[in-house]
N, C-alpha and C. Protein backbone atom coordinates (compact mmCIF):
# COMPACT_ATOMS: atom_id res chain seq x y z
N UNK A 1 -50.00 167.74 -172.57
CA UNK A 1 -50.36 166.45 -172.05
C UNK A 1 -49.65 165.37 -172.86
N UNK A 2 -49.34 164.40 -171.98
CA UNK A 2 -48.49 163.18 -173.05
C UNK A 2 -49.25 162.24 -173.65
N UNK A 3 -49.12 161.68 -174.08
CA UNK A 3 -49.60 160.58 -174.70
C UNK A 3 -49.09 159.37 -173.75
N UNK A 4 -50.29 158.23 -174.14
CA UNK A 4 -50.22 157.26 -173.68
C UNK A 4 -48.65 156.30 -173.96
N UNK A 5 -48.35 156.31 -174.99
CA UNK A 5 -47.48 155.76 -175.58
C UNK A 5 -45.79 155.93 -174.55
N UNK A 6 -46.34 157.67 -174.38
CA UNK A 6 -44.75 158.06 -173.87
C UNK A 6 -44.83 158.01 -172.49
N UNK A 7 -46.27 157.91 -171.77
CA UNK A 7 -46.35 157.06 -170.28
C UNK A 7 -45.40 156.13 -169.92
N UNK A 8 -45.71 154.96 -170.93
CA UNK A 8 -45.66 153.66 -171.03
C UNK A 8 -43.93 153.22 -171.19
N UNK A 9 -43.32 154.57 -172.13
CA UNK A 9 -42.08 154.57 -172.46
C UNK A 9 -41.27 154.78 -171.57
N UNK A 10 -41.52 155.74 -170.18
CA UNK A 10 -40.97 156.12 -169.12
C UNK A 10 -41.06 155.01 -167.75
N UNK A 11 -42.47 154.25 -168.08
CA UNK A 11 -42.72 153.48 -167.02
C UNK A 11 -41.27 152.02 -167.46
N UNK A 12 -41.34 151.75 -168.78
CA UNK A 12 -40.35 150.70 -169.12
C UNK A 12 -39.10 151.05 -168.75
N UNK A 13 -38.36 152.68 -168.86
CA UNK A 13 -37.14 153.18 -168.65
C UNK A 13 -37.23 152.93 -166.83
N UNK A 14 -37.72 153.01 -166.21
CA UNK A 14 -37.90 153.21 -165.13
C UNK A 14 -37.66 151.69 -164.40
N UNK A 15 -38.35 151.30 -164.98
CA UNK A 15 -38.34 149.66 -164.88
C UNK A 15 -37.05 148.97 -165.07
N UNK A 16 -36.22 149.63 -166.40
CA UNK A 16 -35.18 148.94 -166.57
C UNK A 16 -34.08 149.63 -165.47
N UNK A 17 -34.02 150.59 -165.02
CA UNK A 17 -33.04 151.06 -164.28
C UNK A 17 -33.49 150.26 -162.84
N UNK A 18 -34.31 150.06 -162.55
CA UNK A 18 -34.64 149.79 -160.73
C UNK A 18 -34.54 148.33 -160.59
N UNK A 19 -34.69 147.57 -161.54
CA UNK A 19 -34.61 145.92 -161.50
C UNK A 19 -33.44 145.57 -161.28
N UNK A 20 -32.06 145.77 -161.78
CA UNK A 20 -30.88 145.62 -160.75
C UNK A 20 -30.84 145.53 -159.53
N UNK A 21 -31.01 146.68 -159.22
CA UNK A 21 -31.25 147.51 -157.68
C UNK A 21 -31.75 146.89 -156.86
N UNK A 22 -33.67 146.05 -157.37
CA UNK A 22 -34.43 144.95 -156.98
C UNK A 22 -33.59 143.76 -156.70
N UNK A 23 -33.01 143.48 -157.52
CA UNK A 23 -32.04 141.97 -157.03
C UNK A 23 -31.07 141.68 -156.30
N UNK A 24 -30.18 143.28 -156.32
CA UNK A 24 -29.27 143.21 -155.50
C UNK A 24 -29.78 143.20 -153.83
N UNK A 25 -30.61 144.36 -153.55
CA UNK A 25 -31.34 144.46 -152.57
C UNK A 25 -32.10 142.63 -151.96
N UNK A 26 -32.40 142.20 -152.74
CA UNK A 26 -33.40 140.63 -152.61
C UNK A 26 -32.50 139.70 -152.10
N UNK A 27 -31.04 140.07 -153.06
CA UNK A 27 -29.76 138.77 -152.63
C UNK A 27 -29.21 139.57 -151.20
N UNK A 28 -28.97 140.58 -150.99
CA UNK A 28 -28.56 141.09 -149.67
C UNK A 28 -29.47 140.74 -148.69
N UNK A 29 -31.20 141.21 -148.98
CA UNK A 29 -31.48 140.74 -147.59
C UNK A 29 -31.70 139.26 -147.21
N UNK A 30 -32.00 138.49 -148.28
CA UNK A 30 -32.14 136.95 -148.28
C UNK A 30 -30.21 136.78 -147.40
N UNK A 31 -29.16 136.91 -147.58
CA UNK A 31 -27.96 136.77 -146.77
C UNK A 31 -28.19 137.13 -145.65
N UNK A 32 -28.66 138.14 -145.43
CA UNK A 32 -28.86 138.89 -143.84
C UNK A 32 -29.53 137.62 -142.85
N UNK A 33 -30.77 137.00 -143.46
CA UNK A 33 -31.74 136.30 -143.02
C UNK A 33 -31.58 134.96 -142.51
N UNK A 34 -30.35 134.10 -143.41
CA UNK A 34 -29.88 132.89 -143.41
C UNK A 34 -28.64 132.94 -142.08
N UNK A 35 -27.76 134.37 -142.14
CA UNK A 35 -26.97 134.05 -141.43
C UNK A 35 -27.39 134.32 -140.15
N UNK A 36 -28.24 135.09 -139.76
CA UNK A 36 -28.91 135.25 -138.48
C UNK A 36 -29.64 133.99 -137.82
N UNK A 37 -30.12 133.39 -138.72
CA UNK A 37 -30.82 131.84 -137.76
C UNK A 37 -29.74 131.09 -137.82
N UNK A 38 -28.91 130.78 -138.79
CA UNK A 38 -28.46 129.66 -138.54
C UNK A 38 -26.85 130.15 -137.21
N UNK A 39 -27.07 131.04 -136.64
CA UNK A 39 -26.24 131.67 -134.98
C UNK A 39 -27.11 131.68 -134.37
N UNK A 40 -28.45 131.72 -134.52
CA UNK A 40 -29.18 132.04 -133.14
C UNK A 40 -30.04 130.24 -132.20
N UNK A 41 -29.82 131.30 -131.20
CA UNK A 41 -30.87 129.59 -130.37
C UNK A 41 -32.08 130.90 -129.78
N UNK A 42 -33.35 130.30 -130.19
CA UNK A 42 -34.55 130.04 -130.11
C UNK A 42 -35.63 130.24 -129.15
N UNK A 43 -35.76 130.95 -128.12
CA UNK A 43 -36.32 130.96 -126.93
C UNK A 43 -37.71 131.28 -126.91
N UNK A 44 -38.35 130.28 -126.61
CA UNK A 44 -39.63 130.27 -126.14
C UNK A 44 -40.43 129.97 -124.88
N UNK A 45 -41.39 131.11 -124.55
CA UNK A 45 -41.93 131.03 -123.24
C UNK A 45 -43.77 130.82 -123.55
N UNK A 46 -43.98 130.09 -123.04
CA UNK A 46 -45.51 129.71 -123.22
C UNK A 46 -46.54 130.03 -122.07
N UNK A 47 -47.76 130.91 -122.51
CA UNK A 47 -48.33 131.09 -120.79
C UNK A 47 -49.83 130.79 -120.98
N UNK A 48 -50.58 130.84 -120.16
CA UNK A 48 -51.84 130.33 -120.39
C UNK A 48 -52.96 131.73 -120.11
N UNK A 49 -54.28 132.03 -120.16
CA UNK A 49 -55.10 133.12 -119.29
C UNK A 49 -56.25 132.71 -119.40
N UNK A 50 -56.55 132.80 -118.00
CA UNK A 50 -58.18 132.79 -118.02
C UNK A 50 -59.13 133.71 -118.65
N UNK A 51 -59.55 134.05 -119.34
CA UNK A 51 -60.57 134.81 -120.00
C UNK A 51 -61.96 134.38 -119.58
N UNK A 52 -62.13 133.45 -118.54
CA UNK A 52 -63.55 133.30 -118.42
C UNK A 52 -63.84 133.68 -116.90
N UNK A 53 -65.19 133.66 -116.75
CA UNK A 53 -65.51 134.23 -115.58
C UNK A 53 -65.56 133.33 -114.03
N UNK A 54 -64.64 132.12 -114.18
CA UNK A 54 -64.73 130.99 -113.56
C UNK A 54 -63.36 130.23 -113.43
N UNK A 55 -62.81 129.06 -112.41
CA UNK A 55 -61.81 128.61 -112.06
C UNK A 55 -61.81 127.10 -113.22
N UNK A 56 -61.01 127.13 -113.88
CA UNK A 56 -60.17 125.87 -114.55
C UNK A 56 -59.59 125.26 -114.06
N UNK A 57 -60.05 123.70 -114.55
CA UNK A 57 -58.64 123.14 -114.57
C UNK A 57 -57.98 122.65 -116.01
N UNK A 58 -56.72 123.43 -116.04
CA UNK A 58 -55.53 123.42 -116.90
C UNK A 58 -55.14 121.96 -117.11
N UNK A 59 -54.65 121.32 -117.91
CA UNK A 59 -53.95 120.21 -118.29
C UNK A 59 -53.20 120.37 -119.74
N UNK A 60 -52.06 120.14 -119.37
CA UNK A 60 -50.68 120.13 -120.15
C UNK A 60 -50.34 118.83 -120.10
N UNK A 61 -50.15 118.52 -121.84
CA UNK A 61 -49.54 117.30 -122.12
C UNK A 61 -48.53 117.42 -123.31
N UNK A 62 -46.95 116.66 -123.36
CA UNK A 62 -46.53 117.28 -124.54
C UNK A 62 -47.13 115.92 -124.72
N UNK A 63 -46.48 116.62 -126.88
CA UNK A 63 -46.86 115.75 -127.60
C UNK A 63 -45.52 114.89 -128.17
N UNK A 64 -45.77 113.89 -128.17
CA UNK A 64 -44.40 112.86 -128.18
C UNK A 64 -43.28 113.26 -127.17
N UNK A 65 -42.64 113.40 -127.86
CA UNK A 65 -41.18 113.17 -126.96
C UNK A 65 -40.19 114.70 -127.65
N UNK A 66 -41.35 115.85 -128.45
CA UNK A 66 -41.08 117.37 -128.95
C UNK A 66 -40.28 117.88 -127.96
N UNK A 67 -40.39 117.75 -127.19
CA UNK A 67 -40.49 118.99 -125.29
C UNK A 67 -40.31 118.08 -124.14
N UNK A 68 -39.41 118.40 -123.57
CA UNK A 68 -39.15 117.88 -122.17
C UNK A 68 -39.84 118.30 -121.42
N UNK A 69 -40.89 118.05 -121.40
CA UNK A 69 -41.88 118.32 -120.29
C UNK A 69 -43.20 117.28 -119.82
N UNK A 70 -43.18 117.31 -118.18
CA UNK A 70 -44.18 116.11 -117.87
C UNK A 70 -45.26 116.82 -117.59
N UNK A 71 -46.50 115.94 -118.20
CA UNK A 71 -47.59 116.20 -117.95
C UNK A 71 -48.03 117.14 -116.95
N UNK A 72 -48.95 117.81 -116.88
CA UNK A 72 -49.25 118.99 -115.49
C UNK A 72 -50.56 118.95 -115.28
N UNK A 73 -51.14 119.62 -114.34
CA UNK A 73 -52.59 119.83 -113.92
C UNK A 73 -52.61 121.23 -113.47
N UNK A 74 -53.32 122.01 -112.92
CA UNK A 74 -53.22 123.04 -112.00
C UNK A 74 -54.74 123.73 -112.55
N UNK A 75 -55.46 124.42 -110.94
CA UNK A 75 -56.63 125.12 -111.15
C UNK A 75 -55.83 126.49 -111.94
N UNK A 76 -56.38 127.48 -112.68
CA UNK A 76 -56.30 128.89 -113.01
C UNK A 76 -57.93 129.68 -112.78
N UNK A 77 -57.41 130.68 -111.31
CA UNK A 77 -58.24 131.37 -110.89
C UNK A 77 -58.54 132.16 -112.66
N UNK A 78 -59.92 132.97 -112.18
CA UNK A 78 -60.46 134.07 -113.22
C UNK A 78 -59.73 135.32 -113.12
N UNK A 79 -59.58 135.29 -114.59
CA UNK A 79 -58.63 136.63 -114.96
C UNK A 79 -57.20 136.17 -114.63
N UNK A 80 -56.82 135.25 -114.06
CA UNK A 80 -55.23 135.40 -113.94
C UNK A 80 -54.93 134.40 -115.07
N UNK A 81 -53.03 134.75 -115.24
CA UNK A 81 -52.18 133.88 -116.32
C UNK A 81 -51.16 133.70 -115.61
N UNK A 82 -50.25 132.20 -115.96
CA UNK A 82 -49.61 131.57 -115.79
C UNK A 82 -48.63 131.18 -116.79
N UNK A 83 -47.44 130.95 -116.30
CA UNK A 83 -46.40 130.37 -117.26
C UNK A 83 -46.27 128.67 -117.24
N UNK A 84 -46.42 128.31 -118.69
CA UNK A 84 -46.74 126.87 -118.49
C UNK A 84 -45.34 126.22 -118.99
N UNK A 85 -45.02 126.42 -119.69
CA UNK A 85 -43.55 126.23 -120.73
C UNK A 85 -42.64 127.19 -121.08
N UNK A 86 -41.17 126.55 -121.25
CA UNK A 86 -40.22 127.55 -121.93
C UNK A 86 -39.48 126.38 -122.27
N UNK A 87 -39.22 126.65 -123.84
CA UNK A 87 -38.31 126.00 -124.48
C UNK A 87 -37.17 126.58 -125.39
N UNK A 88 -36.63 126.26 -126.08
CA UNK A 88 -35.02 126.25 -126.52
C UNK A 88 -35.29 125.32 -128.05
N UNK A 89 -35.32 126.12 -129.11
CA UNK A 89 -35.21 125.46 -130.60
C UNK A 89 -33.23 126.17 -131.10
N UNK A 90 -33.12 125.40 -131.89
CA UNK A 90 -31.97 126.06 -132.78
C UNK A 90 -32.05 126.49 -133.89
N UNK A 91 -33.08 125.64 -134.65
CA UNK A 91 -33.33 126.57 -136.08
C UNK A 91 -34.30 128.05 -136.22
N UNK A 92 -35.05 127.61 -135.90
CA UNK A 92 -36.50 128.83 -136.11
C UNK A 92 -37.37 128.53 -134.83
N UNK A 93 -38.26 129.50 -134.67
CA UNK A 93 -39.28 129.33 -133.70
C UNK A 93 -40.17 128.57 -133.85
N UNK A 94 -40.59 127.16 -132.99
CA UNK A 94 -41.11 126.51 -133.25
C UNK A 94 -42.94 126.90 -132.38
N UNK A 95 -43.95 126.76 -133.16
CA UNK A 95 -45.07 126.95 -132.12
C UNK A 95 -45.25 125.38 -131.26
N UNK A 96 -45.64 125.87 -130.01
CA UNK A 96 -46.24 125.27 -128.99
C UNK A 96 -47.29 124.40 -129.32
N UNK A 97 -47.93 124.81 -130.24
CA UNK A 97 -49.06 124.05 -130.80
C UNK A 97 -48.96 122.59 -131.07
N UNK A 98 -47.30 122.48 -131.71
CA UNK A 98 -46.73 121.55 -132.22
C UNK A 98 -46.21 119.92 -131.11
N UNK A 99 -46.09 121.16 -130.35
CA UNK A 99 -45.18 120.48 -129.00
C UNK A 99 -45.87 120.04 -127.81
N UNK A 100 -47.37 120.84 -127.60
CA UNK A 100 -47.91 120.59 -126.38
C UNK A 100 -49.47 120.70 -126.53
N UNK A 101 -50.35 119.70 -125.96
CA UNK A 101 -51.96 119.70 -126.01
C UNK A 101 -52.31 120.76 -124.52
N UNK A 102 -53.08 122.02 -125.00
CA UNK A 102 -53.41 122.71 -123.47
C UNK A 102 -54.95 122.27 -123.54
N UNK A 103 -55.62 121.71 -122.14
CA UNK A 103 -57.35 121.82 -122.71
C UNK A 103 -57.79 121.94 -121.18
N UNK A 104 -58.93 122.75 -121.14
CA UNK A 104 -59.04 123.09 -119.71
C UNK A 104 -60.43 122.67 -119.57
N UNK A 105 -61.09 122.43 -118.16
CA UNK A 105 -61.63 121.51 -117.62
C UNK A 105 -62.77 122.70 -116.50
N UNK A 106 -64.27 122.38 -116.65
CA UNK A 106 -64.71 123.31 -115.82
C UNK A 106 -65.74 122.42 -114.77
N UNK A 107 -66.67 122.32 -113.89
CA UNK A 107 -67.16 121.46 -113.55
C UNK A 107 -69.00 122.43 -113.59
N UNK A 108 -69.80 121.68 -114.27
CA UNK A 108 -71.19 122.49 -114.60
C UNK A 108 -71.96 122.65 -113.57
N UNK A 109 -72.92 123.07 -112.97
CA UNK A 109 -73.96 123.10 -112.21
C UNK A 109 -74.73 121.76 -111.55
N UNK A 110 -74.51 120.74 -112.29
CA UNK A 110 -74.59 119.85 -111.93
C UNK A 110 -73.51 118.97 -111.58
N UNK A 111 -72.60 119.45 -111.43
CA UNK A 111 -71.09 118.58 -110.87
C UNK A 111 -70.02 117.55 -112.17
N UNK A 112 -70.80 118.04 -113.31
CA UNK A 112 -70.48 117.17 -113.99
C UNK A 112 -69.33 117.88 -114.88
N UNK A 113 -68.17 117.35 -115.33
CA UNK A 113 -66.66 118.34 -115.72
C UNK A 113 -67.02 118.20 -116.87
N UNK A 114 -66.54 119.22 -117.65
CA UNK A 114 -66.82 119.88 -119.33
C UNK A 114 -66.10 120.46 -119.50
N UNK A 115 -65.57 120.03 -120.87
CA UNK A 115 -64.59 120.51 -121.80
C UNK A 115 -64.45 121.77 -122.27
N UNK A 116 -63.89 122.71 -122.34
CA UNK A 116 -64.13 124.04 -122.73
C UNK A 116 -62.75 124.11 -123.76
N UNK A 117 -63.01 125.64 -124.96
CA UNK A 117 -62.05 126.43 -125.27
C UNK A 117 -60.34 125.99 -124.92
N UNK A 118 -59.59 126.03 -125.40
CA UNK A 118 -58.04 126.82 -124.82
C UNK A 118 -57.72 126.98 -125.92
N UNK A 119 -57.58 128.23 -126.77
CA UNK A 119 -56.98 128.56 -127.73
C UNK A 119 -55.50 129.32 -127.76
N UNK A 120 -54.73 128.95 -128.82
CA UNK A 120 -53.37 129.77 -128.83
C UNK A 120 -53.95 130.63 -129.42
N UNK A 121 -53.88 132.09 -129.20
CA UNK A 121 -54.47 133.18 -128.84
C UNK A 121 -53.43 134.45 -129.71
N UNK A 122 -52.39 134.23 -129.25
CA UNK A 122 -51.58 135.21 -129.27
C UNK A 122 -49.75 134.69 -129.67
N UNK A 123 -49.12 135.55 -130.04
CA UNK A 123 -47.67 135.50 -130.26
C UNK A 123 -47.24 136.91 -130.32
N UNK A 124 -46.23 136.93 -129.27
CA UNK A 124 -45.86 138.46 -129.18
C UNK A 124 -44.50 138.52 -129.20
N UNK A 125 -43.78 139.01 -130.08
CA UNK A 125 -42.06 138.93 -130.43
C UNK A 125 -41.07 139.73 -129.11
N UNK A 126 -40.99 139.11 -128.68
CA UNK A 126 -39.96 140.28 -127.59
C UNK A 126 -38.77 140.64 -128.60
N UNK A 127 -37.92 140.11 -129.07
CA UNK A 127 -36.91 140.30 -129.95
C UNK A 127 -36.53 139.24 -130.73
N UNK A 128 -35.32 139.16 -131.57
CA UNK A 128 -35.25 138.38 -132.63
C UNK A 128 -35.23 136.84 -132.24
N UNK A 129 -34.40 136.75 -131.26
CA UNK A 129 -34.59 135.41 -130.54
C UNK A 129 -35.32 134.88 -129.14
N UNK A 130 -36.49 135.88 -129.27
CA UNK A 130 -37.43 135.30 -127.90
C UNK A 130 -39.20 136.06 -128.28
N UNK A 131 -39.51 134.82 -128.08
CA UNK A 131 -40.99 134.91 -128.23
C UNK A 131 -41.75 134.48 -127.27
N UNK A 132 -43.20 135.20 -126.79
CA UNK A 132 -43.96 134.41 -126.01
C UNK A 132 -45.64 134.45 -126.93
N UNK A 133 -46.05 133.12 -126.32
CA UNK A 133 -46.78 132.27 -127.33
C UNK A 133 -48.30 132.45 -125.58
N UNK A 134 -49.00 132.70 -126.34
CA UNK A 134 -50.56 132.72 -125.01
C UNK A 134 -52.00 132.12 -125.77
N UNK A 135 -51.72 131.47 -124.87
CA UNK A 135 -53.04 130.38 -124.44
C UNK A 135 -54.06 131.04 -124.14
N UNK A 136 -55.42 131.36 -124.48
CA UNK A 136 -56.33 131.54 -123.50
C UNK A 136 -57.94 130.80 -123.84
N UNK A 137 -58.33 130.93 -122.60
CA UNK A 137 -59.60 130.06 -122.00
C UNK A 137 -60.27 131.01 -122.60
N UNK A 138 -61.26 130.61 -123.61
CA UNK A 138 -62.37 131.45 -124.08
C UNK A 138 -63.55 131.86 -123.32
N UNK A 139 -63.77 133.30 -122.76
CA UNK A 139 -64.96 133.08 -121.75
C UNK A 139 -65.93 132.90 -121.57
N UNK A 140 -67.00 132.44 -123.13
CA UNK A 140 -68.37 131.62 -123.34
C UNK A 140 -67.67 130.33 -123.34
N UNK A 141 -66.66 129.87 -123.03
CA UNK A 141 -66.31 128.23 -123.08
C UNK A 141 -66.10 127.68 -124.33
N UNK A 142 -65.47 128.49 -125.03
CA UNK A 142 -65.37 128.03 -126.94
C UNK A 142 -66.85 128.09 -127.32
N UNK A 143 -67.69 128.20 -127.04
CA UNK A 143 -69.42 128.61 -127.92
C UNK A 143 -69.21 129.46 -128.35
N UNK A 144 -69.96 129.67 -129.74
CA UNK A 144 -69.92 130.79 -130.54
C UNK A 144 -71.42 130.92 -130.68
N UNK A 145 -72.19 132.16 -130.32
CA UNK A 145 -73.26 132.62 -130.08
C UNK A 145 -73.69 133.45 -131.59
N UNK A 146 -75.03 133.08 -132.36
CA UNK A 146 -75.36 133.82 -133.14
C UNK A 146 -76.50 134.99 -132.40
N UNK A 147 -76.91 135.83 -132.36
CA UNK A 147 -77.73 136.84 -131.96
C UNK A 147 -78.89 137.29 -132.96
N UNK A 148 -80.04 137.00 -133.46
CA UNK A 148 -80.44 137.95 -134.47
C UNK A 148 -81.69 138.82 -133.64
């Protein structure tokens, strides 16, 4: 059995041989990383889903002058999704969050319209330069229910 000492002696030898290796590896992939964004353009597709058991109304607004896009409205039946946006960055992927207000609209039992849920939900990478970004309608209406 070894001693602690000569553990400790092997773990330092070990250490000194692989820390090169560590940096070279760190400066290669940090190059890999820089030259890939700064060639690529950016593609983003934005969609919305109903998750609740009821018809919305959707409203899309960008924010400033981020996104070429005009204001929208549209009902979203239950259970279905829709494509609301697609945009075009050059540096990095920008979120939607940034660029556009989603907030959806229900009308209560008494006729009166209420604010519900629309959360960005999801981000799913198709490949290095295309992403889609999902919206969805929470189906208690953004309430969060304790149970005891």
């Amino acid at each position: 059995m070894r001693s602690i000492g000569a553990i400790f002696e092997i773990l330092g030898t070990m250490r000194r041989l692989l820390f090169p290796f560590a940096i070279l590896m760190t400066l290669f992939s940090r190059a890999q990383v820089s030259t890939s964004l700064a060639t690529g353009v950016f593609h983003s597709e934005v969609y919305v889903v109903n998750g609740s058991s009821w018809p919305v109304l959707i409203t899309v607004a960008p924010k400033g002058k981020a996104l070429a896009l005009e204001g929208s409205q549209f009902i979203l039946e239950a259970g279905k999704e829709m494509s609301i946006a697609s945009y075009t960055d050059s540096l990095d992927f920008v979120s939607p969050v940034q660029k556009m207000t989603v907030t959806g609209t229900v009308t209560d039992r008494r006729g009166k319209p209420k604010t519900i849920g629309v959360l960005m939900m999801e981000k799913r990478r198709i490949d290095d330069h295309r992403h889609q970004w999902i919206y969805e309608v929470m189906p208690a209406g953004g309430r969060v229910g304790f149970g005891f």
